[in-house]
Protein backbone atom coordinates (compact mmCIF):
# COMPACT_ATOMS: atom_id res chain seq x y z
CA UNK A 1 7.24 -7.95 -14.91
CA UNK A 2 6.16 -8.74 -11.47
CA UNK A 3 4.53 -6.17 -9.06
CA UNK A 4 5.51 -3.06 -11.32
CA UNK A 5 2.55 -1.40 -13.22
CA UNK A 6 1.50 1.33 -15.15
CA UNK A 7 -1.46 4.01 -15.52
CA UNK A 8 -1.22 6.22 -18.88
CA UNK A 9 -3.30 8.17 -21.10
CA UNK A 10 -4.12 11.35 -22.39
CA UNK A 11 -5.47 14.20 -19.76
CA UNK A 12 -8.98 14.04 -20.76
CA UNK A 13 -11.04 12.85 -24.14
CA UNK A 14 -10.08 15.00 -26.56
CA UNK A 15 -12.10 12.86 -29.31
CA UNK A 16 -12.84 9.00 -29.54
CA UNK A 17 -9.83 9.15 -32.70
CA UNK A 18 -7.62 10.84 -30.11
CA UNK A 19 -8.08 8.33 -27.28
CA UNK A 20 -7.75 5.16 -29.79
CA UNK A 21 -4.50 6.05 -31.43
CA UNK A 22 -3.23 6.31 -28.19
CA UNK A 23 -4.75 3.21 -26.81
CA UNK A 24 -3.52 1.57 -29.70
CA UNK A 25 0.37 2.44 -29.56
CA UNK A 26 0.21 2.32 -25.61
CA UNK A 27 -1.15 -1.71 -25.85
CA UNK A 28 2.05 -2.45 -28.18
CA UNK A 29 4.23 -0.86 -25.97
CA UNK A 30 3.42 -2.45 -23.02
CA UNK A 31 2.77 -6.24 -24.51
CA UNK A 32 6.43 -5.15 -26.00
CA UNK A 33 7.81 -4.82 -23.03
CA UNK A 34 5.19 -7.14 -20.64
CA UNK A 35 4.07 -4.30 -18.38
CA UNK A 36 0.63 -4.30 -16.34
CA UNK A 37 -1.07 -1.11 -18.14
CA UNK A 38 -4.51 0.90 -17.47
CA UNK A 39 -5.40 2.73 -19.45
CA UNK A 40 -6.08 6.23 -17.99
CA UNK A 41 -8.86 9.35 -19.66
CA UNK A 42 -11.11 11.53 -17.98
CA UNK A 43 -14.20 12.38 -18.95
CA UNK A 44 -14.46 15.55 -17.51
CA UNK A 45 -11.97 17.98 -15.89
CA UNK A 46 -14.05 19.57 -13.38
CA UNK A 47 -10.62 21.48 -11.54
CA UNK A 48 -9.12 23.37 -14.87
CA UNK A 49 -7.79 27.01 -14.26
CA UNK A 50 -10.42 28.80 -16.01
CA UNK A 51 -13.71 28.63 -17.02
CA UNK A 52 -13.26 28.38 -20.52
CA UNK A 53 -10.79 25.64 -20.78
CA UNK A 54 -11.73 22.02 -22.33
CA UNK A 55 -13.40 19.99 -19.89
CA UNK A 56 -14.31 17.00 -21.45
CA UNK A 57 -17.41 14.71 -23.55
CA UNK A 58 -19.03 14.34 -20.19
CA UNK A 59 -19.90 11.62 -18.58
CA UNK A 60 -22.24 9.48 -20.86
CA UNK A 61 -19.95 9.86 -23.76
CA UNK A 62 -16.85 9.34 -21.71
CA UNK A 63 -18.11 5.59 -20.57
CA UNK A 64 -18.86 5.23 -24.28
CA UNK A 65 -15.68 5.96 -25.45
CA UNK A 66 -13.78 3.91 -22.37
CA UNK A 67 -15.96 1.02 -23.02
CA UNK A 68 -14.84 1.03 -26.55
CA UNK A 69 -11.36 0.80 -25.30
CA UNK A 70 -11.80 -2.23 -23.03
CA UNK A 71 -13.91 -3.63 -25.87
CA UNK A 72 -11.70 -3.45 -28.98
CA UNK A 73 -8.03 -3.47 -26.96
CA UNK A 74 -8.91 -5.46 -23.96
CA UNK A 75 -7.23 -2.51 -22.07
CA UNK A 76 -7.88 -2.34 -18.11
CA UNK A 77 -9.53 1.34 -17.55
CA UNK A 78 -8.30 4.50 -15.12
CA UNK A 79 -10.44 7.46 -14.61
CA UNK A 80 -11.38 9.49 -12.18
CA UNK A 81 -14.27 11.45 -10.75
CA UNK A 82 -15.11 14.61 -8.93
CA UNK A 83 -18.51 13.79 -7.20
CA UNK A 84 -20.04 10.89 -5.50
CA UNK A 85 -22.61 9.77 -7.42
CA UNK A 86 -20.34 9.19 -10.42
CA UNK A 87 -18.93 6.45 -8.97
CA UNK A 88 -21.30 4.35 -9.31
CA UNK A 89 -21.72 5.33 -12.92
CA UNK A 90 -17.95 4.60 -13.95
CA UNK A 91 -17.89 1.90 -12.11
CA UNK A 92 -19.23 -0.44 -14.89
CA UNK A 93 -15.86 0.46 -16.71
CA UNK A 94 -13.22 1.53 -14.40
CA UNK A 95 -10.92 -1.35 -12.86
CA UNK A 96 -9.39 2.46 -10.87
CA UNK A 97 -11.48 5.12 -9.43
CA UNK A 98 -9.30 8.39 -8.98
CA UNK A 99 -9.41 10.28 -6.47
CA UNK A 100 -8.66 13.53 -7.55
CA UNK A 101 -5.81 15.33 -5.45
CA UNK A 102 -7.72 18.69 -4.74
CA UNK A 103 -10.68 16.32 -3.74
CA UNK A 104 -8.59 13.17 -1.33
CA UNK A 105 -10.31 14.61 1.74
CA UNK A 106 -13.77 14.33 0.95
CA UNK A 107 -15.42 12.03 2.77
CA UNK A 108 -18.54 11.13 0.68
CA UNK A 109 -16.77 10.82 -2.49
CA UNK A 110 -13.83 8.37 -0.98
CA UNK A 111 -16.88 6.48 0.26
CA UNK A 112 -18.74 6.26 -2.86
CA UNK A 113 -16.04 5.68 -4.43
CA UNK A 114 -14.92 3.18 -2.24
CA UNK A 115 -18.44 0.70 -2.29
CA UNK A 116 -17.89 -0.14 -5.28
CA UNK A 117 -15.38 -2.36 -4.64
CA UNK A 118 -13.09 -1.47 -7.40
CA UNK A 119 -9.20 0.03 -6.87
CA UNK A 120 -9.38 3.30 -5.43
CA UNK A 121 -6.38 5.70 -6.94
CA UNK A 122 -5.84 8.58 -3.98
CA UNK A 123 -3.61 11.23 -5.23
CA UNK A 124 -2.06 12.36 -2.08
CA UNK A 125 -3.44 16.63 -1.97
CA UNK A 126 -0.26 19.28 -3.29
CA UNK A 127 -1.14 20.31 0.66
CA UNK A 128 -1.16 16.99 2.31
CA UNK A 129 1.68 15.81 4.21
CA UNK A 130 2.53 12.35 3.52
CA UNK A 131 1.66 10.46 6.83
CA UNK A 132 -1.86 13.06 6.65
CA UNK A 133 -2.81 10.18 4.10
CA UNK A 134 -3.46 7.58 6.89
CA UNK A 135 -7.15 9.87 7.23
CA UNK A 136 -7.91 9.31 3.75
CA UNK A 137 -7.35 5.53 3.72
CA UNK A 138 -9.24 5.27 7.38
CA UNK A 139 -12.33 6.22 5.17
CA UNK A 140 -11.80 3.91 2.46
CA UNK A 141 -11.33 0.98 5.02
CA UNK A 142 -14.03 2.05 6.99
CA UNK A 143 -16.18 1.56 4.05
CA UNK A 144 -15.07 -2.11 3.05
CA UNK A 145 -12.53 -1.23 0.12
CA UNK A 146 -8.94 -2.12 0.65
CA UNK A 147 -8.21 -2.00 -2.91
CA UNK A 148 -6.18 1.14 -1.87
CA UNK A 149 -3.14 3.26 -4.29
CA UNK A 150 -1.56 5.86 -2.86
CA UNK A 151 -0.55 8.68 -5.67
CA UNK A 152 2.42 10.97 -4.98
CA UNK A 153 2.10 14.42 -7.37
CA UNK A 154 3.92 17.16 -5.74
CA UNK A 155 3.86 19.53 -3.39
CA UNK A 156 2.73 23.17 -3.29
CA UNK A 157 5.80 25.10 -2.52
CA UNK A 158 4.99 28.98 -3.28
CA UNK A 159 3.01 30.16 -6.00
CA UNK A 160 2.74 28.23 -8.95
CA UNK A 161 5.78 25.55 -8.12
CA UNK A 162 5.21 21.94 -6.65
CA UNK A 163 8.04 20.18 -5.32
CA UNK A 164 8.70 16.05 -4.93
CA UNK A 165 9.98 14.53 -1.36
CA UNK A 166 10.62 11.78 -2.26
CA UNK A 167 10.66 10.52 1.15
CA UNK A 168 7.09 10.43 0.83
CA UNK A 169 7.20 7.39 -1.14
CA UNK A 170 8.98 5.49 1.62
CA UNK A 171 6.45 7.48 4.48
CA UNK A 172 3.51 6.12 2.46
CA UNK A 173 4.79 2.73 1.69
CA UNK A 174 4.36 2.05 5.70
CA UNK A 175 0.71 2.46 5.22
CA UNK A 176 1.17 -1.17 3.31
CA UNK A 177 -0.41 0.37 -0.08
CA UNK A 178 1.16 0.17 -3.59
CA UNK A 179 2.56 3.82 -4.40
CA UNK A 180 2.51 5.53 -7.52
CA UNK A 181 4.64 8.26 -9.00
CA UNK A 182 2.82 10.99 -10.82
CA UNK A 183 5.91 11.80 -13.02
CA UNK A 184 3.79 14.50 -14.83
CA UNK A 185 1.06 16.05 -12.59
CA UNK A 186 4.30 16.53 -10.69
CA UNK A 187 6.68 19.12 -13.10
CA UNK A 188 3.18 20.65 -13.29
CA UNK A 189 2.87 24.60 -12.75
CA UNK A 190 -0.75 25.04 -11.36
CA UNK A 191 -2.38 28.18 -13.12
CA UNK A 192 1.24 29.25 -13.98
CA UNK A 193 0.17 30.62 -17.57
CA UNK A 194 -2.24 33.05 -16.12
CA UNK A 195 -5.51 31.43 -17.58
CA UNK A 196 -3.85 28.36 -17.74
CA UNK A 197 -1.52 25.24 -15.83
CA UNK A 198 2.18 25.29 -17.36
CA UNK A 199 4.71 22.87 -17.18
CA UNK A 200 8.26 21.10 -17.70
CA UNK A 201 8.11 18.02 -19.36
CA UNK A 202 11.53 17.91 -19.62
CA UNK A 203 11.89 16.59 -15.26
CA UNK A 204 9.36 13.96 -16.05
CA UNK A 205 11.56 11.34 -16.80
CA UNK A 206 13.76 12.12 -14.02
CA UNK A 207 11.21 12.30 -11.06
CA UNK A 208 10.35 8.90 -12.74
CA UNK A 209 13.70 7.47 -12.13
CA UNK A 210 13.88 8.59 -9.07
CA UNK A 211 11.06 7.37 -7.61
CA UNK A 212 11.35 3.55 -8.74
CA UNK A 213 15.03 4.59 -6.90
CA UNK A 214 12.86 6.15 -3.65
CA UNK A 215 10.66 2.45 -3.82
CA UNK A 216 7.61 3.62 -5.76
CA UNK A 217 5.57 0.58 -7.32
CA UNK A 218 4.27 2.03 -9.95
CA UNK A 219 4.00 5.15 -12.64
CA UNK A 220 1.55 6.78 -13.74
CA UNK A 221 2.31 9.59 -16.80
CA UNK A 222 0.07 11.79 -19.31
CA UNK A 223 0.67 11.20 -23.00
CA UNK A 224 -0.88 12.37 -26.07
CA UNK A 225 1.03 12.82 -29.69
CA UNK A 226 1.19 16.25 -29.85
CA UNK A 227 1.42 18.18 -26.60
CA UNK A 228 1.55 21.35 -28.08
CA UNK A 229 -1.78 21.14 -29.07
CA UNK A 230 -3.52 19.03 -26.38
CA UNK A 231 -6.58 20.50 -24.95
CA UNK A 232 -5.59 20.12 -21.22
CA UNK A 233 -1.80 19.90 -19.47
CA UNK A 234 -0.18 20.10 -22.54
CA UNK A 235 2.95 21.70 -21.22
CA UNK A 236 3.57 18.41 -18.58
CA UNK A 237 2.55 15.19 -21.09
CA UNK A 238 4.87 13.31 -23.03
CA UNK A 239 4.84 12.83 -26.25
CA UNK A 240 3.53 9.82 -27.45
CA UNK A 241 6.66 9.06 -29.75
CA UNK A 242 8.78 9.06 -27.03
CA UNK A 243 7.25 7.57 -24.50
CA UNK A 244 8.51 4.11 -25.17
CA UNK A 245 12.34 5.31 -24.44
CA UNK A 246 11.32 7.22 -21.18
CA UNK A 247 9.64 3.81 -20.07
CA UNK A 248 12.27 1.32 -20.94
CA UNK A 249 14.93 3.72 -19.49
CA UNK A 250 13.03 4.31 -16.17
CA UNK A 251 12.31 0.08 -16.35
CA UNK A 252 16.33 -0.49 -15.70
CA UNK A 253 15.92 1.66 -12.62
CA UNK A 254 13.33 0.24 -11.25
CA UNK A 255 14.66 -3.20 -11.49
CA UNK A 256 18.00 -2.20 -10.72
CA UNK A 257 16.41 -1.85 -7.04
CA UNK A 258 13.51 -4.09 -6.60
């Protein structure tokens, strides 16, 4: 499929088993249906509600297990980072670097990020309007990357609810950067558990939909086989089963209009 691609993965490594059954299925899905995939796991979740929550295997064991990936799928490799000098670190597996969205405006970790010439994933901040963007990607530039995505997530709107304008696809598409819908960061309910983020997975595949409708270029969801029971943003992943329906469905939209 030309132009259209797609980042997916579980939240964070849960366990080497966890992240290759889901490597795996995800590489027969999108051979199935000839999609460009990267495959997306962090190795640490430095911004979780509380301080008790799973983070992660770290760094060292995160590269490990992405490597392994690349190595024994020949998958492309998403993850992201949450200070500067672990770009240079992930860089010898990551084809993305993302930019966390809490974390788009800081200035030495966009340009860390960014000299290492790989693609450079920005989610655009819940408290960012979408033309505020064109300060984030005036840093990457300015440090000789123009491998730039723009990431649309939400929007903070009161406490615990993020809403999608999805006219800031079409405000961030004049910036001349591929944007990509986060179809499950966005039904996200930051901290709205108490100790931890809920969630309804159920608007995912809509917001989906709609954005390949608003013009986005590409998706980018959370999976894992059992939500449930995932260690981090359970309540906004789909479920691995079912993921294959949600992305042939949203696939008609999105070349229904492109």
């Amino acid at each position: 499929m030309d132009e259209f691609f797609l980042i997916a993965g579980p939240c964070v490594i849960e366990s080497e088993e966890n992240v290759m059954q889901i490597a795996q299925k995800m590489k027969e899905i999108t051979e199935r249906l000839n999609i460009d995939y990267y495959f997306k796991a962090s190795f640490d979740k430095a911004n979780r509600t509380s301080i008790t929550s799973y983070r992660g295997p770290g760094i060292d064991r995160g590269i490990e297990i992405l490597k392994k990936v690349k190595e024994i799928y020949g998958l492309k490799i998403a993850t992201d980072i949450h200070e500067p000098w672990q770009a240079e670190r992930v860089s010898c597996v990551a084809d993305i670097i993302q930019i966390p969205a809490f974390l788009c405006r800081q200035t030495d970790l966009l340009v860390s990020a960014a000299k290492t010439g790989r693609k450079i994933n920005i989610k655009k901040a819940q408290f960012l309007a979408p033309w505020d963007m064109k300060n984030v990607i005036d840093k990457v530039e300015a440090s000789g990357n123009k491998n730039i995505l723009l990431c649309e997530r939400g929007t903070s709107f009161g406490y615990n609810r993020l809403v999608v304008d999805m006219t800031g696809i079409a405000e961030m598409k004049k910036f001349g950067y591929p944007v990509i819908m986060d179809a499950t960061h966005s039904v996200q309910k930051p901290g709205g558990n108490g100790n931890t983020s809920g969630g309804n997975r159920e608007y995912v595949e809509l917001l989906a939909k709609a954005a390949v409708a608003a013009g986005a270029d590409a998706l980018f969801f959370e999976i894992h086989p059992d939500p449930a029971n995932a260690l981090s943003d359970g309540p906004n992943m789909v479920k691995l089963d079912e993921f294959e329906g949600v992305l042939e469905r949203t696939i008609k939209v999105y070349k229904a209009v492109h």
